[in-house]
Structures are given as structure tokens and as C-alpha cells.
Protein backbone atom coordinates (compact mmCIF):
# COMPACT_ATOMS: atom_id res chain seq x y z
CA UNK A 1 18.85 1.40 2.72
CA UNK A 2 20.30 -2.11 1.65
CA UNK A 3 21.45 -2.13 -1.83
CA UNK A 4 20.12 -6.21 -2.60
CA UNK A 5 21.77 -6.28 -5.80
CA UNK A 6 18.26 -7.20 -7.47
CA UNK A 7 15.02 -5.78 -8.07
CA UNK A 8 13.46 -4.66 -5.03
CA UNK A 9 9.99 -6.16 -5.82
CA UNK A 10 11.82 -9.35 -6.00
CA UNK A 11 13.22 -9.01 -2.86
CA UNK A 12 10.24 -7.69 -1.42
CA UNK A 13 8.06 -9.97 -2.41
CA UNK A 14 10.40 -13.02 -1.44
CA UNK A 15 10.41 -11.86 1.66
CA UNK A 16 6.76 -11.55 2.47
CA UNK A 17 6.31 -14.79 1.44
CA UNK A 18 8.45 -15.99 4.69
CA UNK A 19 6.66 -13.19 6.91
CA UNK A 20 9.10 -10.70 7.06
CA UNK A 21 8.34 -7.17 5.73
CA UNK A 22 10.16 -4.79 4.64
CA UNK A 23 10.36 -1.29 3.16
CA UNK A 24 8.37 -0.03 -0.26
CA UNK A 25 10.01 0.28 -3.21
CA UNK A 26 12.16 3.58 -4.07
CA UNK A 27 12.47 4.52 -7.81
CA UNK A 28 15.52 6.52 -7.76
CA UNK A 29 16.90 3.03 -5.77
CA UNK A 30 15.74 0.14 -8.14
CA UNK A 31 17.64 -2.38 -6.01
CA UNK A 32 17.91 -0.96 -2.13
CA UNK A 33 15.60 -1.76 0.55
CA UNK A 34 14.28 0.02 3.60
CA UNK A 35 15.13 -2.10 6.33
CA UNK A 36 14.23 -0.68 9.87
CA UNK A 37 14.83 -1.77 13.17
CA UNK A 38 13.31 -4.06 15.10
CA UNK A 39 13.69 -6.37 18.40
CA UNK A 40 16.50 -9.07 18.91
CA UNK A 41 13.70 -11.97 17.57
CA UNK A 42 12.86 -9.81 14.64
CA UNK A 43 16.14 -8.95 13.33
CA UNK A 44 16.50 -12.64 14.02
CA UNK A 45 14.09 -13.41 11.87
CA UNK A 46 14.99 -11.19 9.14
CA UNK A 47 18.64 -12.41 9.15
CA UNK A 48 17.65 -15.78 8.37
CA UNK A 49 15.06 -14.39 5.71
CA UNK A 50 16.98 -12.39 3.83
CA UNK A 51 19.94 -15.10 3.71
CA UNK A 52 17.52 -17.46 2.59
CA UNK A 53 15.87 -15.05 -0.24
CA UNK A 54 19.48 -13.79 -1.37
CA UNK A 55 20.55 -17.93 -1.72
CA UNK A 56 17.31 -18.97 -3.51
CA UNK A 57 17.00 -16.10 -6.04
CA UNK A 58 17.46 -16.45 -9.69
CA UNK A 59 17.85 -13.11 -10.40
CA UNK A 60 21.95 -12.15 -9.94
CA UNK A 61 24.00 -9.49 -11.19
CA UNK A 62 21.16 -6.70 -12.36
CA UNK A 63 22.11 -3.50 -13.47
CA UNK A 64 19.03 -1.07 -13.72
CA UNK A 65 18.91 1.02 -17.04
CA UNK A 66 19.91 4.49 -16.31
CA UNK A 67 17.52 6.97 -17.72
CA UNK A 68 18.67 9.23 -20.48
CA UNK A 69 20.79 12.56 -19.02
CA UNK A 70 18.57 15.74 -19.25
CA UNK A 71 19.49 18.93 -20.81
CA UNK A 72 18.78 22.61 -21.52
CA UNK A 73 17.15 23.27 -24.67
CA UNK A 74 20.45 25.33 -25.59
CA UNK A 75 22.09 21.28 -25.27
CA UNK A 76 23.91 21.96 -21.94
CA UNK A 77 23.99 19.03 -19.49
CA UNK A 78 21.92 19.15 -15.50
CA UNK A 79 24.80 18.98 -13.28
CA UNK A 80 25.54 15.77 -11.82
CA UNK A 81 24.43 14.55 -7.92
């Protein structure tokens, strides 16, 4: 998993667009992708993809909204992961 720093649609999509394709989207993960390995000429490709897609997008700096902590119905907290 590659943490992109932006949504992962964005990313996804963007990178489609130049023939390179990656993972689905993970929920828990709103800005990784799955990247998996390929041969020398396709992680070739990719490189030069995802420089170019991480150069041209507008999107910078996103923070996902964390979702509200769950509790008990006595008001104690989940534990953390």
C-alpha cells in the first residue's frame, strides 16, 4: 500500500487514463493504493505514471475526515488499533 497523499479515486483514475492500473480503492485507506508487482517495463511504466499524476494533480495536502469514535451505550470508548 502507497499512501498518495490524495484521494485514491483521483489517483486511480489519473492513472488509467495513461494505461497503468492499479489497485481498488480501500475505505479504511482513503488515500493508499495497491500497487503490485510487475516486470522491469511495467514498473517502468508505472514510475513515470505515477510521477507524472503526482506533478499534474490539483488536489494536495488532503486529510480524510475521521469518522466519529464509537462507544458502549454505558459511554465507554472501543479501544484504539
Amino acid at each position: 500500500m502507497l499512501d498518495a497523499k490524495r484521494p485514491t479515486k483521483e489517483v486511480i483514475d489519473a492513472m488509467a487514463a495513461r494505461n497503468v492500473y492499479i489497485g481498488r480503492p480501500w475505505p479504511v485507506w482513503p488515500t493508499h493504493v495497491r500497487i503490485t508487482v510487475g516486470s522491469q517495463p511495467e514498473m517502468q511504466a508505472f514510475q513515470e505514471a505515477f510521477q507524472a499524476v503526482m506533478k499534474s494533480s490539483s488536489t494536495t495536502g488532503f486529510v480524510p475526515s475521521l469518522p466519529k469514535r464509537r462507544s458502549y451505550p454505558d459511554g465507554q470508548s472501543w479501544p484504539s488499533v
